[in-house]
Protein backbone atom coordinates (compact mmCIF):
# COMPACT_ATOMS: atom_id res chain seq x y z
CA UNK A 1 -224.83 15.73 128.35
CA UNK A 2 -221.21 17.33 127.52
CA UNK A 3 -220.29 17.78 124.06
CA UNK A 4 -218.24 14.78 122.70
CA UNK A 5 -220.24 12.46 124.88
CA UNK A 6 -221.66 9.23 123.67
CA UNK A 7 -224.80 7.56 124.01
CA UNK A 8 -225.80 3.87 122.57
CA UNK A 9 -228.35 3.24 120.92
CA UNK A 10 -229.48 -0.60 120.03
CA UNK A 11 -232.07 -1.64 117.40
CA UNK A 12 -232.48 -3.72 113.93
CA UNK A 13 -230.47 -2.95 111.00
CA UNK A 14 -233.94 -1.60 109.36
CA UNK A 15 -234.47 0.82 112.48
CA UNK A 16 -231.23 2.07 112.48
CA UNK A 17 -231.35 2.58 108.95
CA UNK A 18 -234.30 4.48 109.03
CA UNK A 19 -232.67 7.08 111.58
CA UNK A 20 -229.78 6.81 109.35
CA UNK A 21 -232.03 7.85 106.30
CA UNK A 22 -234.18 10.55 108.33
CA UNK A 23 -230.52 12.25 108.94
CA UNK A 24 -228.40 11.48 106.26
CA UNK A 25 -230.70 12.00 103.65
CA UNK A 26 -232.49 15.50 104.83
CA UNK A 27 -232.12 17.16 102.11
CA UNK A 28 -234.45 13.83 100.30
CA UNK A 29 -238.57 13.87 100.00
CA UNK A 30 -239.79 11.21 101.36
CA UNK A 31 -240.71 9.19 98.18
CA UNK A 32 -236.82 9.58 97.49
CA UNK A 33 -235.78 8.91 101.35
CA UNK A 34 -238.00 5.50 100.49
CA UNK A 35 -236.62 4.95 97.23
CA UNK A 36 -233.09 4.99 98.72
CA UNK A 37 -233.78 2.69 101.99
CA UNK A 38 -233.92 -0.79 100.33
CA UNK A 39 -232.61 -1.62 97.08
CA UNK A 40 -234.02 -4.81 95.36
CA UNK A 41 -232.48 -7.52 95.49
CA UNK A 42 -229.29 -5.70 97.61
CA UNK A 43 -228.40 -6.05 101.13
CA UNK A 44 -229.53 -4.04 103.71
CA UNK A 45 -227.05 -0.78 104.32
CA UNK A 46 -227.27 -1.35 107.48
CA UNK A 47 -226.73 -4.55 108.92
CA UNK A 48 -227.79 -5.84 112.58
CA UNK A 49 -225.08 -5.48 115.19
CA UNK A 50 -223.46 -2.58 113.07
CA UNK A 51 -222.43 0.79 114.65
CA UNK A 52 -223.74 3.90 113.15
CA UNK A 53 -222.41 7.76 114.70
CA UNK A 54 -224.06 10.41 114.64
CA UNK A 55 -222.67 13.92 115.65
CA UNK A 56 -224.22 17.61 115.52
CA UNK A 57 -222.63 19.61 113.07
CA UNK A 58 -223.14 23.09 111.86
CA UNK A 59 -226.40 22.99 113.20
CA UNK A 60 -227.72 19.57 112.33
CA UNK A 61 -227.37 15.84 112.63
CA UNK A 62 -224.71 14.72 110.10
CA UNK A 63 -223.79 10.46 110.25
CA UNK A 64 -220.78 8.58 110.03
CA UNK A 65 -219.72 6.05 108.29
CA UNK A 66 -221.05 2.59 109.36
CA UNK A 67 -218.42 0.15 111.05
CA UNK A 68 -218.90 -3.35 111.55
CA UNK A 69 -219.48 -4.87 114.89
C-alpha cells in the first residue's frame, strides 16, 4: 500500500488494546506491558467502537491518541 494509506481494523476494546500495548508500550517487559493493560477497578483504555491510529515512524509502530466513535 502507498504511504499515508489507511487500513481498518475492527475488534473488542481488549484486542485493540492489546495491539495498542504491544506498540505503545515496546520499550515495557511483559510483566509491566500486563501490569499496565487493566487497572482494577478502572475502565478499560480502550473502549469498544473506539478508533485507535497507528503510523510507522522512525522505524517503528508509534499510536495515536484514541478518539471516540
Amino acid at each position: 500500500m502507498p504511504a499515508g494509506s489507511l487500513a481498518y481494523v475492527f475488534g473488542h476494546g481488549q484486542f485493540i488494546q492489546a495491539a495498542r500495548a504491544i506498540v505503545a508500550d515496546a520499550h515495557l517487559d511483559e510483566r509491566a506491558k500486563m501490569r499496565a493493560f487493566w487497572c482494577k477497578g478502572e475502565p478499560p483504555a480502550i473502549s469498544n467502537a473506539q478508533r485507535v491510529g497507528f503510523y510507522w515512524q522512525g522505524g517503528r509502530w508509534a499510536c495515536a491518541p484514541a478518539l471516540a466513535a
